[in-house]
Protein backbone atom coordinates (compact mmCIF):
# COMPACT_ATOMS: atom_id res chain seq x y z
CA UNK A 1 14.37 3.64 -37.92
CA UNK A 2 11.20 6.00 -38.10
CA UNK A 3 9.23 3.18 -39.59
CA UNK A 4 10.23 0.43 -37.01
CA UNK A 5 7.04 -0.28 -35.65
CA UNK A 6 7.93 -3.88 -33.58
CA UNK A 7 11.62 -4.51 -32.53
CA UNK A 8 11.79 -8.14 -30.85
CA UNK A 9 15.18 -8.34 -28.81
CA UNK A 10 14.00 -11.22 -26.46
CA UNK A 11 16.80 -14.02 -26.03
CA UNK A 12 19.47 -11.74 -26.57
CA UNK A 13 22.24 -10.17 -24.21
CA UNK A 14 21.38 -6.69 -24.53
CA UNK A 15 21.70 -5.62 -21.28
CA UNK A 16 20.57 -2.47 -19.56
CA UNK A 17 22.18 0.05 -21.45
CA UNK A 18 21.06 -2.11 -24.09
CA UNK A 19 17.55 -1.24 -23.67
CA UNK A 20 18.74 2.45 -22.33
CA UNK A 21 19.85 2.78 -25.95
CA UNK A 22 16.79 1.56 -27.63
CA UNK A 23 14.24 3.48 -25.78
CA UNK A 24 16.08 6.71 -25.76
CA UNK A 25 16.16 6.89 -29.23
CA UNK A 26 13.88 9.49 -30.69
CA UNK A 27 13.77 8.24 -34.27
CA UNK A 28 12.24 5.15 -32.55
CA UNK A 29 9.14 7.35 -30.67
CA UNK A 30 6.59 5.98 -33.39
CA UNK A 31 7.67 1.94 -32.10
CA UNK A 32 4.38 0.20 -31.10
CA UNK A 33 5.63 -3.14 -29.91
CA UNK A 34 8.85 -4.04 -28.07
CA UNK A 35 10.02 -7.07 -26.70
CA UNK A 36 13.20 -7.87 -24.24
CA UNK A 37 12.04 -11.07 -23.09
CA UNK A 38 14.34 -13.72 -21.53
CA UNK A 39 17.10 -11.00 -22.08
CA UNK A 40 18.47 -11.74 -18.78
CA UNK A 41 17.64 -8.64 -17.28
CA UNK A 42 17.02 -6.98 -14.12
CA UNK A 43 14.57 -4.67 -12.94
CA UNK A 44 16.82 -1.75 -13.47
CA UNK A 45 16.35 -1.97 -17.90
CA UNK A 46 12.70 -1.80 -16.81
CA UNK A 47 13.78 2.12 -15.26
CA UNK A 48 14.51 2.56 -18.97
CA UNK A 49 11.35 2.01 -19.99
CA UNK A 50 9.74 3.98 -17.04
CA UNK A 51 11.28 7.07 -17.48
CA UNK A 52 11.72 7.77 -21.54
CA UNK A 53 10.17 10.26 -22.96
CA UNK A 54 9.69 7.60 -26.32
CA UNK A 55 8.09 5.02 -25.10
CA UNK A 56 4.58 6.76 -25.24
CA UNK A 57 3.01 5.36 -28.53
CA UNK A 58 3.86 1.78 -27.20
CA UNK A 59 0.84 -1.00 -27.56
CA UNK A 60 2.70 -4.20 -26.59
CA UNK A 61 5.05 -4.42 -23.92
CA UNK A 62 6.82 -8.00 -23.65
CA UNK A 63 9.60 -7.77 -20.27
CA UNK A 64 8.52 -11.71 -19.75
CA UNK A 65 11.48 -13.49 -17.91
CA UNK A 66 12.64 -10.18 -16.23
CA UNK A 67 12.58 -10.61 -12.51
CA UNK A 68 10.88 -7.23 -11.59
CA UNK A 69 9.81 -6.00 -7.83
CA UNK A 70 6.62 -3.84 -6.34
CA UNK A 71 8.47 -0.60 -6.69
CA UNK A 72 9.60 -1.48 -9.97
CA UNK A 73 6.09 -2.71 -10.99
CA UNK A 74 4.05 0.36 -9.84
CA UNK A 75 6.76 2.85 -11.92
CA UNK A 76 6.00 1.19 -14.68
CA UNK A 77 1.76 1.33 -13.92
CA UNK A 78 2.12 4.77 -13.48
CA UNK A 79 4.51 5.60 -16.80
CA UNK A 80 3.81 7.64 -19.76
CA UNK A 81 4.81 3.90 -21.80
CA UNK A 82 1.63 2.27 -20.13
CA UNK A 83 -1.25 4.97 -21.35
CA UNK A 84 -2.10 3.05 -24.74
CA UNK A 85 -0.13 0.15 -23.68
CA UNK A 86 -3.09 -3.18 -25.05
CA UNK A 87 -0.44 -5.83 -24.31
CA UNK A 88 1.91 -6.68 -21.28
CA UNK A 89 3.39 -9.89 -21.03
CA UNK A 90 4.41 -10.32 -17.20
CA UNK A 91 5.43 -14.02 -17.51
CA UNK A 92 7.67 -15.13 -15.24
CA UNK A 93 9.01 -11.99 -13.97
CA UNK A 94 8.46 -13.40 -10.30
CA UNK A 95 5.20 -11.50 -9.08
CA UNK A 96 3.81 -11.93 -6.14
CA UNK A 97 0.67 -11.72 -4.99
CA UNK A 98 0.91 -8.14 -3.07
CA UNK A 99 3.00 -7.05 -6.12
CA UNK A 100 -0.62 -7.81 -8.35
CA UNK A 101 -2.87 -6.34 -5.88
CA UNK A 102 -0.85 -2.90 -5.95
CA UNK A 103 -0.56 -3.31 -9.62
CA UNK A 104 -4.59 -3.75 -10.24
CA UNK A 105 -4.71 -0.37 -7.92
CA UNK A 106 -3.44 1.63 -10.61
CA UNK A 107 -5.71 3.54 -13.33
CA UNK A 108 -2.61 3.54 -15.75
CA UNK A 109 -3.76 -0.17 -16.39
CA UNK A 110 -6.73 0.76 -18.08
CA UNK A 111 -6.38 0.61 -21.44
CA UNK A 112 -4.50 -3.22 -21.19
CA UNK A 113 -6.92 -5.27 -23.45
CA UNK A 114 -4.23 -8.47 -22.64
CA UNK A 115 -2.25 -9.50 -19.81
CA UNK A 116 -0.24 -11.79 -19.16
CA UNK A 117 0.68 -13.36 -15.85
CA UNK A 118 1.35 -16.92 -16.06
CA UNK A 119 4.66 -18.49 -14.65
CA UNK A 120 4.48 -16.13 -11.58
CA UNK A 121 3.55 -16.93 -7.97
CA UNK A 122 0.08 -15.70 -8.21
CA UNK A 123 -2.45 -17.03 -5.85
CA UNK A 124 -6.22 -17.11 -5.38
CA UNK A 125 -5.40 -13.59 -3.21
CA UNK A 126 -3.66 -12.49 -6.35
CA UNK A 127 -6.37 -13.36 -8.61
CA UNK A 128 -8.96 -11.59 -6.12
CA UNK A 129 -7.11 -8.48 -6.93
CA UNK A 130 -7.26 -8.45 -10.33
CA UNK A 131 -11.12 -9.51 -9.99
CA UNK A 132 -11.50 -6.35 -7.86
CA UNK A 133 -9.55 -3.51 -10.18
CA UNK A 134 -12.13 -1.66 -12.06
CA UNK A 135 -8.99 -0.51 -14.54
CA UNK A 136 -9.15 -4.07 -15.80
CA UNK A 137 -12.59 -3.18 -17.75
CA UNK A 138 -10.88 -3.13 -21.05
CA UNK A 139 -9.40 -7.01 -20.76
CA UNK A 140 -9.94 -9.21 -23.39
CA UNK A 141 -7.66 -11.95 -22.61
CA UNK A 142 -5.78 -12.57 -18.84
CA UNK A 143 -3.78 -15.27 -18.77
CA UNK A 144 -3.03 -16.41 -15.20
CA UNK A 145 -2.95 -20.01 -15.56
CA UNK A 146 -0.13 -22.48 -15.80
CA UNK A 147 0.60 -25.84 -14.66
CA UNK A 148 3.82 -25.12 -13.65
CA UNK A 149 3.22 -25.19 -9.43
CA UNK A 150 0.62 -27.79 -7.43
CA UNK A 151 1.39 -27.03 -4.25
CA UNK A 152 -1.21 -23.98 -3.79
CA UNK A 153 -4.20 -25.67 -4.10
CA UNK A 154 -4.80 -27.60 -1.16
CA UNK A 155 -2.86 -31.26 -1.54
CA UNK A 156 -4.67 -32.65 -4.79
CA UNK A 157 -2.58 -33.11 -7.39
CA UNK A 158 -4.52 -32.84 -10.27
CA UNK A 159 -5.16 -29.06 -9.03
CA UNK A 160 -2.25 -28.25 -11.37
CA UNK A 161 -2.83 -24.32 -11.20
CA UNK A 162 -1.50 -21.49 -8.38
CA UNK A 163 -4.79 -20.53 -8.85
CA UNK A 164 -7.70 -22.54 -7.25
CA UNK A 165 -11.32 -22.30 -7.32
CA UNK A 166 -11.59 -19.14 -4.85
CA UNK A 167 -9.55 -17.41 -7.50
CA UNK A 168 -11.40 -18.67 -10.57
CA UNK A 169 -14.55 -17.73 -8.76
CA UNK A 170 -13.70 -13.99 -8.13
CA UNK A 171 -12.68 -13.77 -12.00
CA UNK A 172 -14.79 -15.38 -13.00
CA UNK A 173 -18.16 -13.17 -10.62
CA UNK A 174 -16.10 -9.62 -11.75
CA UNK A 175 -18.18 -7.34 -12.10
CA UNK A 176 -15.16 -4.87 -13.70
CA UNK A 177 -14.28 -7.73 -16.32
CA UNK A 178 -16.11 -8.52 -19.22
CA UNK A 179 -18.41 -11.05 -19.83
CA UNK A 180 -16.34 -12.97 -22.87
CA UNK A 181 -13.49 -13.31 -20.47
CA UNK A 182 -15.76 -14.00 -17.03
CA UNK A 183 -17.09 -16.51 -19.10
CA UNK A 184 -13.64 -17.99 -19.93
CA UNK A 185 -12.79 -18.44 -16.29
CA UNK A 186 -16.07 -19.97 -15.13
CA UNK A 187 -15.23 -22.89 -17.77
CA UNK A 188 -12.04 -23.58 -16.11
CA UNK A 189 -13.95 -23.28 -12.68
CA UNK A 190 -16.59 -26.08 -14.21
CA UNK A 191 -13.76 -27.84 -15.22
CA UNK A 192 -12.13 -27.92 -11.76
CA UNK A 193 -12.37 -30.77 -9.16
């Protein structure tokens, strides 16, 4: 176990003591990637996470699929597991926008060089956040997109995205974001009607 580096238990039925049992294992302190996606989890596995004392050397956090709240989502902004974390994957896990905009608030982002945040009922407000945070400096890749809602941007349905071309327009003006990934976002507002 001291040489695991990625452990990938996404799809499975783990459950929280699952995941209690995984992360409180010290022979597993030198993991750098760990994935519980789609485990059919709650928020509380994510507590796990929060509060062990092995988590610390993590890079890539997937909890995609894990319905997670605001209190849930700050803990884990604010943990000792999010200091090097490069990767989240935040897919589907039912954010909101006010659950983002606390999120971006919180310096123990900062070294995230990819998020992701499609699947999630994020909003031009949402995506103003994130355009806002200056702890999003590092990102290299956000994914916000999907085509997955249409009923956010106005009544066009070929605006297949929760966020519209206010939202795109704030990522895409950031001055906290680089320019490889502003870039990236004023193509898809070019590309919008």
């Amino acid at each position: 176990l001291k040489r695991l580096r990625r452990l990938s238990v996404g799809f499975d039925w783990i459950g929280p003591l699952g995941v209690k049992a995984i992360v409180d294992e010290p022979r597993l302190k030198t993991l750098r990637a760990l994935s519980i996606s789609q485990c059919k989890l709650t928020a509380e596995a994510i507590w796990h996470i929060i509060d062990s004392p092995h988590m610390e050397n993590l890079r890539e956090l997937d909890i995609a699929f894990i319905p997670l709240d605001k209190r849930v989502l700050t803990a884990l902004a604010r943990s000792p597991a999010m200091e090097g974390l490069e990767k989240l994957n935040l897919q589907g896990c039912k954010l909101t926008d006010e659950m983002i905009a606390a999120f971006a608030k919180e310096p123990g982002i900062s070294a995230l060089k990819e998020l992701e945040l499609a699947f999630n009922s994020i909003t031009d407000e949402g995506a103003r956040a994130l355009a806002r945070s200056p702890y999003l400096a590092n990102l290299e890749r956000l994914h916000i997109l999907h085509d997955a809602t249409r009923e956010h941007c106005d009544d066009d349905p070929s605006k297949t995205i929760a966020v519209c071309r206010d939202g795109l327009r704030a990522l895409a003006t950031s001055p906290h974001l680089k320019q490889e990934l502003r870039a990236t976002f004023l193509k898809y507002l070019d590309a919008a009607p």
